[in-house]
Protein backbone atom coordinates (compact mmCIF):
# COMPACT_ATOMS: atom_id res chain seq x y z
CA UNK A 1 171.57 93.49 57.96
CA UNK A 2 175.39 95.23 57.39
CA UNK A 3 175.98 98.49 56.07
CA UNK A 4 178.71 99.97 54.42
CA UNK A 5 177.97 103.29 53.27
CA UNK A 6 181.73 104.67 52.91
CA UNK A 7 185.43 104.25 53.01
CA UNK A 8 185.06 104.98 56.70
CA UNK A 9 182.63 102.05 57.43
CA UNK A 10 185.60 99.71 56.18
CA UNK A 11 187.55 101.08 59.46
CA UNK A 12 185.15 98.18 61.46
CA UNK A 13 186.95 95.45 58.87
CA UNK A 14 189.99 96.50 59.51
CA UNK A 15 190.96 99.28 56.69
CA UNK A 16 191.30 102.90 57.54
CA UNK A 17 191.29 104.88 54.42
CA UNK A 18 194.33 107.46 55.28
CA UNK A 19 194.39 109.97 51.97
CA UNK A 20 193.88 110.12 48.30
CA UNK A 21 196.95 112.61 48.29
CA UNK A 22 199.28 110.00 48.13
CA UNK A 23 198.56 108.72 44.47
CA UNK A 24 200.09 110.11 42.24
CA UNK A 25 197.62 109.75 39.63
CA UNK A 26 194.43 111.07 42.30
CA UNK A 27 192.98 107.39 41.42
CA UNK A 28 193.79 105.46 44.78
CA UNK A 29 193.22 105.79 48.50
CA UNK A 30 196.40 104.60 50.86
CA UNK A 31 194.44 102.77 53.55
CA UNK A 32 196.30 101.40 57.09
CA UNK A 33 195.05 97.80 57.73
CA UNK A 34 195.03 95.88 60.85
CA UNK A 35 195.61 91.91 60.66
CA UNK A 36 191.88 91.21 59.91
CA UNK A 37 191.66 93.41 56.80
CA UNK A 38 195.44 92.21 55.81
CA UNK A 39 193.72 88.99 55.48
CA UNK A 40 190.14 89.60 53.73
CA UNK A 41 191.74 91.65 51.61
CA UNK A 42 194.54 88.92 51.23
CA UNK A 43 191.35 86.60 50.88
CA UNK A 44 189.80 88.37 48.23
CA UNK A 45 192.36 88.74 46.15
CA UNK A 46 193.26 85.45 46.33
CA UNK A 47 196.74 86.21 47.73
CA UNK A 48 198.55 84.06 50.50
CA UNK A 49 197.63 85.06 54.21
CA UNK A 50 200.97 85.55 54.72
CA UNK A 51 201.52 88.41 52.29
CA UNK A 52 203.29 91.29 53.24
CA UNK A 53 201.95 94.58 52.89
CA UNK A 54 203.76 98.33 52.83
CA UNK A 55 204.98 99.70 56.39
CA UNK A 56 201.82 101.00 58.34
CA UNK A 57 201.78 104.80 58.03
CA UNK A 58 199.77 105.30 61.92
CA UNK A 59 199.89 102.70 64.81
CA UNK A 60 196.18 101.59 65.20
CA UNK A 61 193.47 100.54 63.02
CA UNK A 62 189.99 100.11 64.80
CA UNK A 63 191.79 99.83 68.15
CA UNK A 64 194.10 96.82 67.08
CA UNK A 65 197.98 97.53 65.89
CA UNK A 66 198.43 98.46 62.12
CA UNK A 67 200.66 95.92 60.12
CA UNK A 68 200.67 97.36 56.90
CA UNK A 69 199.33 99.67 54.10
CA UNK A 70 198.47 99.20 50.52
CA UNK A 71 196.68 101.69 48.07
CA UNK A 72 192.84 100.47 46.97
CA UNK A 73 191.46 102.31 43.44
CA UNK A 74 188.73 104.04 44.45
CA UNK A 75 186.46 102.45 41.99
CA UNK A 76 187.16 98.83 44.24
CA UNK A 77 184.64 100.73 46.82
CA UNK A 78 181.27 98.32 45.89
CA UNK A 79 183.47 95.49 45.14
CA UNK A 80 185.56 95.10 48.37
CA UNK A 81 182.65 95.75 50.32
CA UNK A 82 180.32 92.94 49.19
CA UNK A 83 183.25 90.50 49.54
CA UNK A 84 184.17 91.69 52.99
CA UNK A 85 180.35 91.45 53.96
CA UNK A 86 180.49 88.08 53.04
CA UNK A 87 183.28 87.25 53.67
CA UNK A 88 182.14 87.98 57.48
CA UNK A 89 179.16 85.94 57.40
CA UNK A 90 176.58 87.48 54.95
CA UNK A 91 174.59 85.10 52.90
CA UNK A 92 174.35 87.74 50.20
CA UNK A 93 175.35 91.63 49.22
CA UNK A 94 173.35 94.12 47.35
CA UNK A 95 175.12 97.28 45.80
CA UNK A 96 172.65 99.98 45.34
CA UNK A 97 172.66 102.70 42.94
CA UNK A 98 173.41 105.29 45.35
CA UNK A 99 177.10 103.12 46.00
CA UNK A 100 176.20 101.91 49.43
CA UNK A 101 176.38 98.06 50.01
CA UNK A 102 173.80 95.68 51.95
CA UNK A 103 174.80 92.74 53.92
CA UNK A 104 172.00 90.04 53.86
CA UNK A 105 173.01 88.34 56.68
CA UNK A 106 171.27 84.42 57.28
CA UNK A 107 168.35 85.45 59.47
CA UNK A 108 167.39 88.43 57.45
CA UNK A 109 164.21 88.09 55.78
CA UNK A 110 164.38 90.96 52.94
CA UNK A 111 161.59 88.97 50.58
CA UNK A 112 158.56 90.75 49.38
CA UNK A 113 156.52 90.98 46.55
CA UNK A 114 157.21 93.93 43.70
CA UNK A 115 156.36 94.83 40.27
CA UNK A 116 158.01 93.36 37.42
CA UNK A 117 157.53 93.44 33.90
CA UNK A 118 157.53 89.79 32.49
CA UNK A 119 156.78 88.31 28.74
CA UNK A 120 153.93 86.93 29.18
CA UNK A 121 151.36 84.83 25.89
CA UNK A 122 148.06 86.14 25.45
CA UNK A 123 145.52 85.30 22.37
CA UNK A 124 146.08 88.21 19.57
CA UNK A 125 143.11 90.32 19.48
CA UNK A 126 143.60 91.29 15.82
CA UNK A 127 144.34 87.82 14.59
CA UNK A 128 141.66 85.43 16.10
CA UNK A 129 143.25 81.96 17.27
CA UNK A 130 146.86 83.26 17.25
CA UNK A 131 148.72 83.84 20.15
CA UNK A 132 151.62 87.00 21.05
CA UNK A 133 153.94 87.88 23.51
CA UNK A 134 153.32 91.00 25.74
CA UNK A 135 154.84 93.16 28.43
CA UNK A 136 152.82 93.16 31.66
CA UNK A 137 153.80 94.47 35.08
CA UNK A 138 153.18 91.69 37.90
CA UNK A 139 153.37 91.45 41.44
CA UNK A 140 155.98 88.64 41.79
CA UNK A 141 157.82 87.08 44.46
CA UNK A 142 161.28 88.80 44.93
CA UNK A 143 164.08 87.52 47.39
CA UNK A 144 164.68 91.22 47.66
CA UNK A 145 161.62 92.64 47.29
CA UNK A 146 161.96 94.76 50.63
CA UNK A 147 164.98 96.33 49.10
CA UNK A 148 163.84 96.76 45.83
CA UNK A 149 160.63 98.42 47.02
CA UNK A 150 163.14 101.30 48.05
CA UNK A 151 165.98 101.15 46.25
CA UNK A 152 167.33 100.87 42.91
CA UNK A 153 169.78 97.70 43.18
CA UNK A 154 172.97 98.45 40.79
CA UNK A 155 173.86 94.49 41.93
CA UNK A 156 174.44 91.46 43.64
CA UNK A 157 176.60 89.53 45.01
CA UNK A 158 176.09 85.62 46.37
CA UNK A 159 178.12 82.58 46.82
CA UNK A 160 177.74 79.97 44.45
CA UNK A 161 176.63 76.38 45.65
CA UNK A 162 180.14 74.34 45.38
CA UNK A 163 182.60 73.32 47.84
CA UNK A 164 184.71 76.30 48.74
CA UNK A 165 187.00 77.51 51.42
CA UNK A 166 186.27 80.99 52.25
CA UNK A 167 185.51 82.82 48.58
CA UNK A 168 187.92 80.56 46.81
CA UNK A 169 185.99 77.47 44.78
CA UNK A 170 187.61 74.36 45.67
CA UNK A 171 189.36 72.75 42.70
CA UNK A 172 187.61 69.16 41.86
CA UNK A 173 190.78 67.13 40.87
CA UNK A 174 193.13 68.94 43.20
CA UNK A 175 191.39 69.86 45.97
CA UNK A 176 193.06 73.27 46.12
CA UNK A 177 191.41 77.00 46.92
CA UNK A 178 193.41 80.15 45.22
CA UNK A 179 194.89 81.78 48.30
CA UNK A 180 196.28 78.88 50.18
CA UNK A 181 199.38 78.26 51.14
């Protein structure tokens, strides 16, 4: 399993959050990038690889040369993360309510069983032959039951089963991807 806990952790994807200072408004971070987070961040957008970002303000980012910069909203935190994560090979990304994002990466097994309510129809003890629906809590099978058992889960984030080329659904008639060139 991935972590990204912070800004910081992005520094291993190739964005190094620099300062909040430079907006103007206090709602973005500038952030350095090195080729590889040029291009998932490229990727995610759904902008050309060959896009150009701002002049790098420092030389290195994770030990490879800077090649631009470009300002992120601060409220892009969960978002960016769980595409990067799978983006980079995670089957599926789980944003917790404390902000910090999971990578489920392919071999992880993070199923388990948890309570849940669910509707369930049981006979109506004050009106004999009828049936109602009720509440109960039920140990059920959860895909995510390990994390759930711990954590509250603000969301998820999975790739949906259709022909794609990286994040970018592949058109039907076309046979384009958003991003391509």
């Amino acid at each position: 399993m991935k972590t990204v806990r912070n800004w910081d952790d992005l520094r291993h994807y190739g964005i190094n959050f620099l300062t909040g200072e430079a907006c103007a408004v206090g709602k973005r971070l500038l952030c350095d990038v090195n080729d590889q987070g040029r291009k998932l961040i490229c990727s995610i957008l759904g902008l050309p690889q060959d896009t150009r970002f701002a002049d790098n303000w420092n030389s290195q980012v994770n030990g490879d040369p800077a090649v631009g910069s470009i300002f992120l909203p601060y409220h892009l935190f969960a978002f960016l993360s769980a595409m990067i994560l799978l983006q980079t090979g995670c089957k599926c990304a789980v944003v917790l309510a404390t902000g910090e994002v999971y990578g489920i990466e392919p071999d992880d097994d993070v199923s388990g069983k948890v309570k849940m309510p669910v509707e369930e129809e049981q006979d109506d003890p004050d009106k004999p032959g009828e049936k109602k629906w009720v509440t109960v809590e039920k140990e059920v099978d959860d895909p995510l039951g390990r994390i759930r058992r711990f954590h509250a889960i603000r969301e998820t984030y999975g790739t949906k089963n259709v022909p794609r080329r990286g994040l970018s659904a592949v058109h039907a008639m076309s046979g384009r991807a958003q991003g391509e060139e």
